[in-house]
N, C-alpha and C. Protein backbone atom coordinates (compact mmCIF):
# COMPACT_ATOMS: atom_id res chain seq x y z
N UNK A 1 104.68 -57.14 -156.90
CA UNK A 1 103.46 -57.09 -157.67
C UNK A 1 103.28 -58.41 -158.41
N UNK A 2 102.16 -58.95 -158.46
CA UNK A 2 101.99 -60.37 -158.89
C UNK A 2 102.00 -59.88 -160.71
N UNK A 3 102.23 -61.06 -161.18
CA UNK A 3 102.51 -60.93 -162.88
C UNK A 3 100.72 -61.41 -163.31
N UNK A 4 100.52 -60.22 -163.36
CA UNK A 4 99.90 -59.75 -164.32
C UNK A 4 99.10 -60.77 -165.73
N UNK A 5 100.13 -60.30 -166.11
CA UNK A 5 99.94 -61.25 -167.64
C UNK A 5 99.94 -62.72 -167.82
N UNK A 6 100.26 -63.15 -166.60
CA UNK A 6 100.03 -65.10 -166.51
C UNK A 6 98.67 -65.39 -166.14
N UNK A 7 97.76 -64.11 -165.72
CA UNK A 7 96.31 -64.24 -165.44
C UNK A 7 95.77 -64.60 -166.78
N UNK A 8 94.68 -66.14 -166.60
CA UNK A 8 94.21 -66.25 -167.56
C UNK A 8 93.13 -65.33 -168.50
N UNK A 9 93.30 -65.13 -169.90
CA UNK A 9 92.76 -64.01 -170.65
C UNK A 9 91.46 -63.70 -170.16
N UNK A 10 90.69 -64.30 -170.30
CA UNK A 10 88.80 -63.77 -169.26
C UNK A 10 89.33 -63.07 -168.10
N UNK A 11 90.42 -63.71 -167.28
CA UNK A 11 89.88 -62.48 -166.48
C UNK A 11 90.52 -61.70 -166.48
N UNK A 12 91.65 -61.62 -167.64
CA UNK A 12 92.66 -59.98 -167.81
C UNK A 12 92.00 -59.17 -168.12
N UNK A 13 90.73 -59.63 -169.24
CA UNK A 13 89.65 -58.77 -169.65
C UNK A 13 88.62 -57.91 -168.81
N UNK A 14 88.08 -59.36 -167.77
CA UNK A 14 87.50 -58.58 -167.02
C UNK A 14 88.26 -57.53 -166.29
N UNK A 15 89.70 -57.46 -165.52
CA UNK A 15 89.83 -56.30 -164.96
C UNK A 15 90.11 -55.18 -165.62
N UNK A 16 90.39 -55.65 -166.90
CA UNK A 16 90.43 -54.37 -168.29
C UNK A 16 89.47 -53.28 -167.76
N UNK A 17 88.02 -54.46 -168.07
CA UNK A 17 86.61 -54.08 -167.86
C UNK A 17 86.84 -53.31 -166.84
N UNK A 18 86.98 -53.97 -165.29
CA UNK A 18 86.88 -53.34 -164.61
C UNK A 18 87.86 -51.65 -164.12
N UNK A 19 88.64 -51.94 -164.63
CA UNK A 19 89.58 -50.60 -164.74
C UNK A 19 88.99 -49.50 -165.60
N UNK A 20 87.97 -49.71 -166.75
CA UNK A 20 87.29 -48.90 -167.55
C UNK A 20 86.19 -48.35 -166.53
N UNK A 21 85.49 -49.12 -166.10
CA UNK A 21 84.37 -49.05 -164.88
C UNK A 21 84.89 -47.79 -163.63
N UNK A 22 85.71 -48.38 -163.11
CA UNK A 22 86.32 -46.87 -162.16
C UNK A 22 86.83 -46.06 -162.49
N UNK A 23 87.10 -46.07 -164.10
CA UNK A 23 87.80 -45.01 -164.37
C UNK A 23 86.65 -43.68 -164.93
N UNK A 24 85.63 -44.32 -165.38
CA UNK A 24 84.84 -43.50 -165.65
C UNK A 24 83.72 -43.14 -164.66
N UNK A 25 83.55 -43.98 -163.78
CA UNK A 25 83.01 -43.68 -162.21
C UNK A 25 83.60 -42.26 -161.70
N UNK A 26 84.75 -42.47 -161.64
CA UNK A 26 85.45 -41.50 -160.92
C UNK A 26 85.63 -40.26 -161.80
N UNK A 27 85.47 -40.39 -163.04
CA UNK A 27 85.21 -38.71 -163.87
C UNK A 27 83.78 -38.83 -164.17
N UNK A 28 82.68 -39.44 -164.33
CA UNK A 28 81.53 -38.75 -164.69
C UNK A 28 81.04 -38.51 -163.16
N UNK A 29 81.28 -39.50 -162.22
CA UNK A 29 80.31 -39.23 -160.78
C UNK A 29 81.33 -38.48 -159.78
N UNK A 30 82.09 -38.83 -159.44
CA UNK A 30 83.22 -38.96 -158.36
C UNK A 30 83.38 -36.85 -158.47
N UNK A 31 83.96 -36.27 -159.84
CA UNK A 31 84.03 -35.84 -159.77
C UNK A 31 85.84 -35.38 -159.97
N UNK A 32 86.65 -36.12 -160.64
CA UNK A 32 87.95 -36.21 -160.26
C UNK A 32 87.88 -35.47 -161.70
N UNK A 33 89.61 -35.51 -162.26
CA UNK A 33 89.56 -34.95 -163.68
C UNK A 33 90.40 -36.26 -164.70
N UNK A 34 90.18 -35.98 -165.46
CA UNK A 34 90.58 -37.17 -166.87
C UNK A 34 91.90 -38.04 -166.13
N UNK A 35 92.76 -37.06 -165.92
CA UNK A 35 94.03 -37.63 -165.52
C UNK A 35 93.75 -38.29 -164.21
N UNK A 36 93.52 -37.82 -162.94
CA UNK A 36 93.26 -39.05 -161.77
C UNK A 36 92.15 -39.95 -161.73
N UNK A 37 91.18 -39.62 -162.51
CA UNK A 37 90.08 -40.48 -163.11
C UNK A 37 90.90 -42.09 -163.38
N UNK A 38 92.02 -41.82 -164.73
CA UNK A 38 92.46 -43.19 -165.58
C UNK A 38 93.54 -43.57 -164.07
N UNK A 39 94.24 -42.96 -163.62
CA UNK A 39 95.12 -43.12 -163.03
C UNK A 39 94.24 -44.17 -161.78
N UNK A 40 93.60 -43.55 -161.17
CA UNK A 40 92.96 -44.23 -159.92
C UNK A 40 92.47 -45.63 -160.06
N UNK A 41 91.93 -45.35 -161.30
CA UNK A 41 91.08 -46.11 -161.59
C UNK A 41 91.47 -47.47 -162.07
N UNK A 42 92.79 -47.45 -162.97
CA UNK A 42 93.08 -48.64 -163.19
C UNK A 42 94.03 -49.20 -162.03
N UNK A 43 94.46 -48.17 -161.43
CA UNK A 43 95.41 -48.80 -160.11
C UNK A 43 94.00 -49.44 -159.53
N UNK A 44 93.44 -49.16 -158.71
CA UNK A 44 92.49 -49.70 -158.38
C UNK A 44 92.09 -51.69 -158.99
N UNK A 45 91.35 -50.96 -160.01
CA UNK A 45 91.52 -52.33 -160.95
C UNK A 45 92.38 -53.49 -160.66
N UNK A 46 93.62 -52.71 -160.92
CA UNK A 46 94.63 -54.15 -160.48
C UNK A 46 95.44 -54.35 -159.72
N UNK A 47 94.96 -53.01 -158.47
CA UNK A 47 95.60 -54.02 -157.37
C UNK A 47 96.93 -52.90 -157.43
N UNK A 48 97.24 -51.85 -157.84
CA UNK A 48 98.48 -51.16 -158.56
C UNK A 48 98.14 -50.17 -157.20
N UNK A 49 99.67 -49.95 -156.26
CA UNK A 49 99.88 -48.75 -155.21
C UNK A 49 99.51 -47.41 -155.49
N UNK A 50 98.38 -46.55 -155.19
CA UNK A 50 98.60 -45.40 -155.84
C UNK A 50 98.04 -44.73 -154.51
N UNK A 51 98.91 -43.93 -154.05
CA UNK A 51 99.03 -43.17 -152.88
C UNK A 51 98.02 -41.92 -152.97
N UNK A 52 97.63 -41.24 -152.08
CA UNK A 52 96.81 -39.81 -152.32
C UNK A 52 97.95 -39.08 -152.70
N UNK A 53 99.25 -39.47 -152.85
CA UNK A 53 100.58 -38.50 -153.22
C UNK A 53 100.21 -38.40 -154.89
N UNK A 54 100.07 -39.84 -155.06
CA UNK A 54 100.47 -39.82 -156.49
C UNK A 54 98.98 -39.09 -157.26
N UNK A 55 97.86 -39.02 -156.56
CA UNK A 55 96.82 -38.63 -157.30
C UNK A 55 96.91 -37.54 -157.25
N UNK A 56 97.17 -36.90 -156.08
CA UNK A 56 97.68 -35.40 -156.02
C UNK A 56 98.04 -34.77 -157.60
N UNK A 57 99.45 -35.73 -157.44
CA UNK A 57 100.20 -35.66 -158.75
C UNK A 57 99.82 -35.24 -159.70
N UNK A 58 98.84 -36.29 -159.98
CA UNK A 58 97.98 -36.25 -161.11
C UNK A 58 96.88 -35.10 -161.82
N UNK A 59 96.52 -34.53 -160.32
CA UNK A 59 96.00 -33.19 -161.19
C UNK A 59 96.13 -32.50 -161.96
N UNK A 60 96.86 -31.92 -161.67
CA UNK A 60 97.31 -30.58 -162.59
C UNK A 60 97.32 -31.35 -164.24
N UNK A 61 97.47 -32.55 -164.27
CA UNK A 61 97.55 -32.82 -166.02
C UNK A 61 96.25 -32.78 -166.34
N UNK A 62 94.83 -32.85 -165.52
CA UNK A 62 93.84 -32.86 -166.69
C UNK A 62 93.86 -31.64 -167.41
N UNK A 63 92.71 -31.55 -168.31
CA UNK A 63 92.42 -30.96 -169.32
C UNK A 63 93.65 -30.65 -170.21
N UNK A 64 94.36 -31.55 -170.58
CA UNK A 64 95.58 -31.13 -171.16
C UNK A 64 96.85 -30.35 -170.27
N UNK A 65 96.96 -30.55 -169.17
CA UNK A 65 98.00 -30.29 -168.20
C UNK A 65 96.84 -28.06 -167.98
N UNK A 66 96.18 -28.26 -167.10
CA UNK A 66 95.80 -27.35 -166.38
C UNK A 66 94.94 -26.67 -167.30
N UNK A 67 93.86 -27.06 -168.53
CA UNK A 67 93.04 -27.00 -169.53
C UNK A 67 93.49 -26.47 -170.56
N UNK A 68 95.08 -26.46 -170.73
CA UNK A 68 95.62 -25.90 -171.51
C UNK A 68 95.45 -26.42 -173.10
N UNK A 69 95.01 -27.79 -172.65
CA UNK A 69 94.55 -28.47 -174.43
C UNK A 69 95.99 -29.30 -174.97
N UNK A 70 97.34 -29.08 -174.07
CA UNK A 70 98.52 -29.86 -174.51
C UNK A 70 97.83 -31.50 -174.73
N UNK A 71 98.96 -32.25 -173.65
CA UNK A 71 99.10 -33.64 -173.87
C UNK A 71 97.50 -34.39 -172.73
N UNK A 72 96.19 -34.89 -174.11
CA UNK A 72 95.40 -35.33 -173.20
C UNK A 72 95.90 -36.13 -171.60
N UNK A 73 94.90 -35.61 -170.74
CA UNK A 73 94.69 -35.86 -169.27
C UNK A 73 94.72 -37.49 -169.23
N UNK A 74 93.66 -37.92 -170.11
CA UNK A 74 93.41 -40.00 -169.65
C UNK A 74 95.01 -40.41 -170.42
N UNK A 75 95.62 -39.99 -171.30
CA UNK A 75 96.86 -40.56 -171.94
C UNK A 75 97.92 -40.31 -170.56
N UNK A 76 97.74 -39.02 -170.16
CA UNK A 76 99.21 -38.64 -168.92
C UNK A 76 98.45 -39.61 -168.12
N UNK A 77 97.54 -40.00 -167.43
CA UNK A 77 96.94 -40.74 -166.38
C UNK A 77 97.37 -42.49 -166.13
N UNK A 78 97.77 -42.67 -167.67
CA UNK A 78 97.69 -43.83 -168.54
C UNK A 78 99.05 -44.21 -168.23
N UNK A 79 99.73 -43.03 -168.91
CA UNK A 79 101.44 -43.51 -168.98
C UNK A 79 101.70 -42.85 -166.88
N UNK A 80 101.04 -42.82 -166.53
CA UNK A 80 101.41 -42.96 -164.92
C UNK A 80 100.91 -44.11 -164.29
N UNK A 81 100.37 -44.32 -164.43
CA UNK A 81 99.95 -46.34 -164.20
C UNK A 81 100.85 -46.85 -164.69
N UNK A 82 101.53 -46.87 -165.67
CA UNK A 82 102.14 -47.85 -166.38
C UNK A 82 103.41 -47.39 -165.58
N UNK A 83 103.98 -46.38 -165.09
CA UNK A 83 104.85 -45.98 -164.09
C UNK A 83 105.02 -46.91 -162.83
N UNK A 84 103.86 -46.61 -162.16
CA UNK A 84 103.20 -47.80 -160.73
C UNK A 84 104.10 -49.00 -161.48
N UNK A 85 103.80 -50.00 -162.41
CA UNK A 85 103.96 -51.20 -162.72
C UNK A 85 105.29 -51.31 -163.23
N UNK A 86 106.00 -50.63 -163.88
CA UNK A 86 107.36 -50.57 -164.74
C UNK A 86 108.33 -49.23 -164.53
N UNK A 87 107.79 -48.50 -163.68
CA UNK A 87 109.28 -47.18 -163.27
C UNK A 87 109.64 -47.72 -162.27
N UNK A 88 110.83 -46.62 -162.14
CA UNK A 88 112.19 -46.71 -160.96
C UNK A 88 112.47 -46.28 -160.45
N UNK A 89 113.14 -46.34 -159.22
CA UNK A 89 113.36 -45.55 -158.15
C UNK A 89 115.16 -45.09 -158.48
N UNK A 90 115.69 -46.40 -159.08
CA UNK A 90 117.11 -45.62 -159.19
C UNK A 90 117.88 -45.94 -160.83
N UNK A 91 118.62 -45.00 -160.70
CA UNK A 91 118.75 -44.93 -162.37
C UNK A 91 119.26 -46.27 -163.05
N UNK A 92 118.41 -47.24 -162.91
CA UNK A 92 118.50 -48.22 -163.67
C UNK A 92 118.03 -48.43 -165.22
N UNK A 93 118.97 -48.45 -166.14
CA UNK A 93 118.80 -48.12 -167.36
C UNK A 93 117.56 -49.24 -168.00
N UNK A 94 117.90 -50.55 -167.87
CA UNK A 94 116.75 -51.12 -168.67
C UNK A 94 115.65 -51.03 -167.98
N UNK A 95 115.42 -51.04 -166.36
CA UNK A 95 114.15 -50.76 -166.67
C UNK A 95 113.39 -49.27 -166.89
N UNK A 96 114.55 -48.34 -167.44
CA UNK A 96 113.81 -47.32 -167.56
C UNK A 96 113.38 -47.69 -169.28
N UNK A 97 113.99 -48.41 -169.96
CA UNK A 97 113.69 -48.65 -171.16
C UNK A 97 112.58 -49.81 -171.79
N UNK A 98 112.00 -50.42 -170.41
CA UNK A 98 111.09 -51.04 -170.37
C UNK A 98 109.61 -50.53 -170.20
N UNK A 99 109.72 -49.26 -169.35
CA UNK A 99 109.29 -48.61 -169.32
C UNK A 99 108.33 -47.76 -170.08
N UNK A 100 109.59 -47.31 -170.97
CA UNK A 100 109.35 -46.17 -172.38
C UNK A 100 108.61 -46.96 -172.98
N UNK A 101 108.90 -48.59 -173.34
CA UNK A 101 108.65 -49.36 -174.29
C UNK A 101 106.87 -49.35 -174.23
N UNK A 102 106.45 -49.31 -172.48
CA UNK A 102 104.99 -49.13 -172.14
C UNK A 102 104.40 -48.31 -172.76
N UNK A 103 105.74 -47.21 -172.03
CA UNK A 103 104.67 -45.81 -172.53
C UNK A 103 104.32 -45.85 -174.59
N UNK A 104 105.28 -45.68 -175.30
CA UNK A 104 105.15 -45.88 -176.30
C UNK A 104 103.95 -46.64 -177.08
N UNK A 105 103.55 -47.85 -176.55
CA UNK A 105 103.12 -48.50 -177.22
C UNK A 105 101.20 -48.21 -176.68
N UNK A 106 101.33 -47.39 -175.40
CA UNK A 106 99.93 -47.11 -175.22
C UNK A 106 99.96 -45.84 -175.36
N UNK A 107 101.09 -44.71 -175.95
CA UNK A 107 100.60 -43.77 -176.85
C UNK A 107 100.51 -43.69 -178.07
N UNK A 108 100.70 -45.25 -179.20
CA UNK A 108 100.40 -45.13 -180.44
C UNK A 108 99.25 -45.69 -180.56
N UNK A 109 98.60 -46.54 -179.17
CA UNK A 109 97.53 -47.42 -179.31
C UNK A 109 96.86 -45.78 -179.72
N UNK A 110 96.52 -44.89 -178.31
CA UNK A 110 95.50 -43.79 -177.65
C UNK A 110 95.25 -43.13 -179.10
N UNK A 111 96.99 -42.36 -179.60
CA UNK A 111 96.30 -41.70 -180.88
C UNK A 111 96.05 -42.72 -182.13
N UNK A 112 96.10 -43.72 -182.45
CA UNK A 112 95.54 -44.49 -183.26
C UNK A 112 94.07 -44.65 -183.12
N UNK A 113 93.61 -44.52 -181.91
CA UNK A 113 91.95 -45.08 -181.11
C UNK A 113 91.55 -43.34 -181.37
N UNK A 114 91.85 -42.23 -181.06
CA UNK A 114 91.23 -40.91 -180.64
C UNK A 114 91.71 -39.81 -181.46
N UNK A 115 92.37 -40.38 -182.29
CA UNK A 115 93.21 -39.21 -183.50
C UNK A 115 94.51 -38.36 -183.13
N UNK A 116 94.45 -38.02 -182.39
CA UNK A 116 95.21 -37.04 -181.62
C UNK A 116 96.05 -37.71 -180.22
N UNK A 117 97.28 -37.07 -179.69
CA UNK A 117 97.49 -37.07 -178.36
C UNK A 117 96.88 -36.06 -177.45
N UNK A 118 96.58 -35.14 -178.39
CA UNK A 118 96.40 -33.33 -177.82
C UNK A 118 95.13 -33.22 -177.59
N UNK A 119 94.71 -32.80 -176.50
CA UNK A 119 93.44 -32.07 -175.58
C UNK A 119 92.85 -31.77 -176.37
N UNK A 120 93.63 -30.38 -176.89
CA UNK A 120 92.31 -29.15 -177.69
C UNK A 120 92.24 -30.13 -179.13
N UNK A 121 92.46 -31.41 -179.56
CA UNK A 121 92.45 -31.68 -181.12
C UNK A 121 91.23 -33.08 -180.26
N UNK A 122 91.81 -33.49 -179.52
CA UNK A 122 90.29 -34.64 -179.45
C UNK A 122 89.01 -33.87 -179.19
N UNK A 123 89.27 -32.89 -178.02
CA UNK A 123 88.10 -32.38 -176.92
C UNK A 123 87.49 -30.78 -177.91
N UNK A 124 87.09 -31.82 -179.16
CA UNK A 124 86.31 -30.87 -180.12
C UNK A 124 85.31 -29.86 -179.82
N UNK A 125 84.80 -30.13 -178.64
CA UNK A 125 83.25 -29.73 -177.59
C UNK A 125 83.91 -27.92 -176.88
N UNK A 126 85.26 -28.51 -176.56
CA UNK A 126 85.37 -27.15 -175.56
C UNK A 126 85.29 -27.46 -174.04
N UNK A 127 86.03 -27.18 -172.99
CA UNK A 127 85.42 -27.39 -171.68
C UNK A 127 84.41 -26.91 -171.19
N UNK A 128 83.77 -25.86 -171.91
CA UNK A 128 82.31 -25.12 -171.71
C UNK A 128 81.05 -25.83 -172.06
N UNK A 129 81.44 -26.66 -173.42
CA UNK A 129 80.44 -26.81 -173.82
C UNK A 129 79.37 -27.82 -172.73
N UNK A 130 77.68 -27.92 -172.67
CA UNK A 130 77.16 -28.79 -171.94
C UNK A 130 77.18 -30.33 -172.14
N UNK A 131 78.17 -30.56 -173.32
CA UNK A 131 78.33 -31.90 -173.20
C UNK A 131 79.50 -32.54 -173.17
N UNK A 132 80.39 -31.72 -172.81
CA UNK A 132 81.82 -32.31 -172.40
C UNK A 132 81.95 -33.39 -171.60
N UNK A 133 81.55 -33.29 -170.33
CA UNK A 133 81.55 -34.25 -169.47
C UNK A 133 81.52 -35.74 -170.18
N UNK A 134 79.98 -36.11 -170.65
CA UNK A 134 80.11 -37.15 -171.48
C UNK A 134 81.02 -37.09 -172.62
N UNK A 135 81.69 -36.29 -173.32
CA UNK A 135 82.42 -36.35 -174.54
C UNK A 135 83.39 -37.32 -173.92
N UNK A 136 84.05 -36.30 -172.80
CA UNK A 136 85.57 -36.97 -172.13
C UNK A 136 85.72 -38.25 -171.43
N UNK A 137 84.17 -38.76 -170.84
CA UNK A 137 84.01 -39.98 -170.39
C UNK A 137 84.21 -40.65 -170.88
N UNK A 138 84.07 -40.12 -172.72
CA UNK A 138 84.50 -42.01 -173.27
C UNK A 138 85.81 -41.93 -173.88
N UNK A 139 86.50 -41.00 -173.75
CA UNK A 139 88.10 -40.33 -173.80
C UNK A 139 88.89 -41.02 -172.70
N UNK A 140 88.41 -40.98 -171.22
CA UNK A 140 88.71 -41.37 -170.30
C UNK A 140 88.74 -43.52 -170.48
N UNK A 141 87.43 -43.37 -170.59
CA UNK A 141 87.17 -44.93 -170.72
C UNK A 141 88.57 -45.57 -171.87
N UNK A 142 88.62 -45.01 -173.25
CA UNK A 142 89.87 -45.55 -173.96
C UNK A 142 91.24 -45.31 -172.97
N UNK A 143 91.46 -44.30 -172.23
CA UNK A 143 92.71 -43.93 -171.74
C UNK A 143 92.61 -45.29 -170.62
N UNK A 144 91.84 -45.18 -170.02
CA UNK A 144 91.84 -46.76 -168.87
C UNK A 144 92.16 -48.00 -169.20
N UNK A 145 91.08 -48.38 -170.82
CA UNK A 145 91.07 -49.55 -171.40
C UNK A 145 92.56 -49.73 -171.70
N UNK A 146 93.09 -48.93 -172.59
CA UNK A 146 94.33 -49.02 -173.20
C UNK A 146 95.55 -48.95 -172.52
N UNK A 147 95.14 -48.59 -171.17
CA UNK A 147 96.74 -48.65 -170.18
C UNK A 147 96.54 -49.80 -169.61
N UNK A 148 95.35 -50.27 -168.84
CA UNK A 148 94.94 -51.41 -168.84
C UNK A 148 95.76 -53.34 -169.49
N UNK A 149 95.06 -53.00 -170.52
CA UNK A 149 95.91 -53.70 -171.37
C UNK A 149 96.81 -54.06 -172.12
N UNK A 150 97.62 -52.91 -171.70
CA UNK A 150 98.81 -52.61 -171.74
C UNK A 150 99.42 -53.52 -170.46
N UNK A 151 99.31 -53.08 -169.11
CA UNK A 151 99.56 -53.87 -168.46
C UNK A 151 99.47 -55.46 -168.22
N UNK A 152 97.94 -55.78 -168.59
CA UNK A 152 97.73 -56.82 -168.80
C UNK A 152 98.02 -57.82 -169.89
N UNK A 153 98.98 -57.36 -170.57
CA UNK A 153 99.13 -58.18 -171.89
C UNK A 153 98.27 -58.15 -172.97
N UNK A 154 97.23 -57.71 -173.21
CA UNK A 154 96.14 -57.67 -174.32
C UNK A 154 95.99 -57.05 -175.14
């Protein structure tokens, strides 16, 4: 995987941008859910392997892992991108601790940006309500931005 972060800043931004762009493509139009929405979407973006295995994967976490309201869908979507770029295949200790270090730091960004980690505490609306869709789009859009640039250094 090419490094990332030696890309000059304009255009780390722009694929920021653009990772926000498919990520919310793919949950307001596409039709996907929060979690393969961020996931697709920033792989996409930058170029990051993401198999129909791994989107598979990814289902069952929206709406808080199966609308249960647990751990928001764009945050699990988020810290699975950051997987693509920094997990392991064998029990190699630092980079599993390089890893964490990802995840960590784009789940204090998410609940610092959205209040909450938890489904039912951001997704104030309800999955019923008629304006969810847009609520979660821009739920989704921070979960993209922020794994995003996470990856990208920003």
């Amino acid at each position: 995987m090419p490094d990332l972060r030696a890309l000059p800043e304009a255009e780390r931004r722009s694929l920021a941008e653009r990772a926000v762009e498919l990520a919310t493509a793919r949950f307001a139009g596409d039709g996907f859910n929060c979690a393969e929405s961020v996931l697709r979407g920033v792989a996409e973006a930058l170029g990051l392997p993401a198999s129909d295995s791994l989107i598979m994967a990814a289902t069952p976490f929206g709406g808080g892992i199966g609308r249960a309201g647990a751990v928001c869908g764009a945050l699990s979507g988020g810290a699975m991108v950051l997987g693509l770029a920094h997990g392991r295949t064998t029990p190699n200790a630092e980079q599993k601790e390089i890893a964490y270090g990802h995840a960590l730091r784009l789940w204090q960004r998410f609940v610092e940006e959205t209040g909450s980690e938890s489904c039912r505490t951001i997704n104030t609306l309800g999955f019923g309500h008629p304006d969810h869709k847009a609520f979660c789009t821009r739920v989704v859009a921070v979960g993209a931005r922020l794994a995003a640039e996470e990856l990208l250094g920003l």
